[in-house]
Structures are given as C-alpha cells and as structure tokens.
C-alpha atoms as a PDB file:
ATOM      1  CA  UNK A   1      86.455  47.466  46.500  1.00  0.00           C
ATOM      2  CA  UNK A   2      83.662  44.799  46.003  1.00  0.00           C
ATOM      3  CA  UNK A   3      80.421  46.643  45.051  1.00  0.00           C
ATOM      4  CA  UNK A   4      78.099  43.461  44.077  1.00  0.00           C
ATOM      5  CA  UNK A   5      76.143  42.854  47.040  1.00  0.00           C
ATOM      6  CA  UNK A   6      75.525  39.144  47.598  1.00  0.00           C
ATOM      7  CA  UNK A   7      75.459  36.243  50.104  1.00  0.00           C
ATOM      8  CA  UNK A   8      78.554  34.862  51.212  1.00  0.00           C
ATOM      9  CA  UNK A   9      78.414  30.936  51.913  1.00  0.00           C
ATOM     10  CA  UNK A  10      79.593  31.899  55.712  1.00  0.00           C
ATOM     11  CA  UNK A  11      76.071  33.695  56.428  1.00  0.00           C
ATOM     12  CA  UNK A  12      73.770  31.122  58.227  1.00  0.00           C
ATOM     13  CA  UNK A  13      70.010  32.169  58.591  1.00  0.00           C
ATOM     14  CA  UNK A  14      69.264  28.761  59.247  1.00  0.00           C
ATOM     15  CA  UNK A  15      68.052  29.290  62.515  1.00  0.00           C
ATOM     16  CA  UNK A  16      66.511  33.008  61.789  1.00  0.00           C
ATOM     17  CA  UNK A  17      63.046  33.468  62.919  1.00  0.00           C
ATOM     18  CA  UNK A  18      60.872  35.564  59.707  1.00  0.00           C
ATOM     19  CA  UNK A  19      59.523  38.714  61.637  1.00  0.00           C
ATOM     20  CA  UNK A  20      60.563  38.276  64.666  1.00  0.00           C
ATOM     21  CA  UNK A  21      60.408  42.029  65.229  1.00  0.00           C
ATOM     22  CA  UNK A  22      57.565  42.791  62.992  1.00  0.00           C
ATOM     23  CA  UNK A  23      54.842  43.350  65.944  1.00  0.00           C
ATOM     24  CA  UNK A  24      56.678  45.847  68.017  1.00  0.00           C
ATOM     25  CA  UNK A  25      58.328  47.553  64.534  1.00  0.00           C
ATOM     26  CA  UNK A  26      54.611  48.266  63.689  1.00  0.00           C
ATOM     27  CA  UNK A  27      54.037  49.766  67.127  1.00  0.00           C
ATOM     28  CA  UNK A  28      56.063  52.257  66.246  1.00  0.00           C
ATOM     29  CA  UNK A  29      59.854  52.764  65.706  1.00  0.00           C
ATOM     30  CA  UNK A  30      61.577  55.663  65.775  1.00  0.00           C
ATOM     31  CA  UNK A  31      65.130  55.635  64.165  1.00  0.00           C
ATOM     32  CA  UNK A  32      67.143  58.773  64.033  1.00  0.00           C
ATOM     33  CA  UNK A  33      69.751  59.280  61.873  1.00  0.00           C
ATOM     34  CA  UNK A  34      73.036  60.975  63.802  1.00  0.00           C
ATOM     35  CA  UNK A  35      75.502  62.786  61.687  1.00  0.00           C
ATOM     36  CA  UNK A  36      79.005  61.785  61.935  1.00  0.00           C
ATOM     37  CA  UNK A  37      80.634  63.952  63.502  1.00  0.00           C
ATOM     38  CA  UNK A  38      77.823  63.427  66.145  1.00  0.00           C
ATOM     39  CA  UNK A  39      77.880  59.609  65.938  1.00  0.00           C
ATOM     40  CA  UNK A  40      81.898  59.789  67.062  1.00  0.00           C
ATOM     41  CA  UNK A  41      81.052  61.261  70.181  1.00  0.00           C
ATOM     42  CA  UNK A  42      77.668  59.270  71.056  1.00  0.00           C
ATOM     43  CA  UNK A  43      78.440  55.745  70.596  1.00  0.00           C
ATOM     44  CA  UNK A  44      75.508  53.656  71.661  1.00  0.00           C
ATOM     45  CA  UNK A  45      71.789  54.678  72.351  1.00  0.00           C
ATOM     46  CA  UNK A  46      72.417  55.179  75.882  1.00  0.00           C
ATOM     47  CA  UNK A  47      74.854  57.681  75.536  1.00  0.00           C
ATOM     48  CA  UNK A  48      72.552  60.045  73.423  1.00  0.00           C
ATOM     49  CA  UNK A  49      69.455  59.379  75.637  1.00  0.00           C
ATOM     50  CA  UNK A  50      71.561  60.520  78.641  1.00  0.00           C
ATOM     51  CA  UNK A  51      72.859  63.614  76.502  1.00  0.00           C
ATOM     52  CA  UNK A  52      69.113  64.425  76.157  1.00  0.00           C
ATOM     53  CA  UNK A  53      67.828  63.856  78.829  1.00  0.00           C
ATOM     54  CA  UNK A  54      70.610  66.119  80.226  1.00  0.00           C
ATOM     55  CA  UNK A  55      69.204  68.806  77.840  1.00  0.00           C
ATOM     56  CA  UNK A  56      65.546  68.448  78.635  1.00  0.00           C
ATOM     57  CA  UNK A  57      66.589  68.776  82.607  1.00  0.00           C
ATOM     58  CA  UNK A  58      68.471  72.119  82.130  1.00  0.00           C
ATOM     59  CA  UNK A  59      65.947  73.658  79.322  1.00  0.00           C
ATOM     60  CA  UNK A  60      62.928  72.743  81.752  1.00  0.00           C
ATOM     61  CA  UNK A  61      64.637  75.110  84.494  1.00  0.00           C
ATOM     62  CA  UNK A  62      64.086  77.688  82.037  1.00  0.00           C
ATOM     63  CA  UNK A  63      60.556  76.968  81.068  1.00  0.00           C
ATOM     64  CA  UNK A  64      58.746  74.891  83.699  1.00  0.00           C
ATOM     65  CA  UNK A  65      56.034  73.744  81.269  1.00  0.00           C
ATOM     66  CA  UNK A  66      58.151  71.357  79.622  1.00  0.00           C
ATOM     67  CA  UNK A  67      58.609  68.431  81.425  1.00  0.00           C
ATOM     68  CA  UNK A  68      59.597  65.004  81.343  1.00  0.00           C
ATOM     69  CA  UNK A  69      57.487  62.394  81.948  1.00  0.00           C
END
C-alpha cells in the first residue's frame, strides 16, 4: 500500500480555476459527516435530504410547531 501522498504526472490542473468556490464556501457550508454504515444506505445527497425531509413531515404531525419552510 502506497502511503506517500504525491502528484502523479496524469493529474492536469492546467485548466483549474484558484477559488472557484471560495465565495459561496464562505457563505456558509455545511458538510456532515455520515457514518458508514449510514453512508451504504444513503448514497448521494439527495437520498438523505429525502430521508429527512421524510422525518421532519411525520415528526411535525406530532408537534405542529415545527415546520418546514
């Protein structure tokens, strides 16, 4: 197992744009962390958003002050 990290001559950043991504990072990002065994199930963002959104729907029949918006 290779455990230097280092650039391989087949990665091209030629035509990378520096911070691209800075503006709306510093907006605000939120990055969750999904354990594995939760990551196997839920794929791709979507797939969790749905899954709570799901949540929020039935918990909200139970206490109307939460809501989405």
């Amino acid at each position: 197992m290779k455990t230097k990290t280092e650039m391989l001559p087949e990665y091209d950043f030629s035509k990378g744009v520096r911070g691209k991504y800075a503006e709306a990072y510093h907006k605000g990002v939120n990055v969750i962390k999904l354990d594995d065994d939760v990551s196997s199930v839920f794929s791709d963002a979507k797939s969790v958003n749905e899954a709570l959104r799901t949540m929020i729907k039935l918990i909200a029949q139970n206490r109307p002050n939460l809501g989405m918006n």
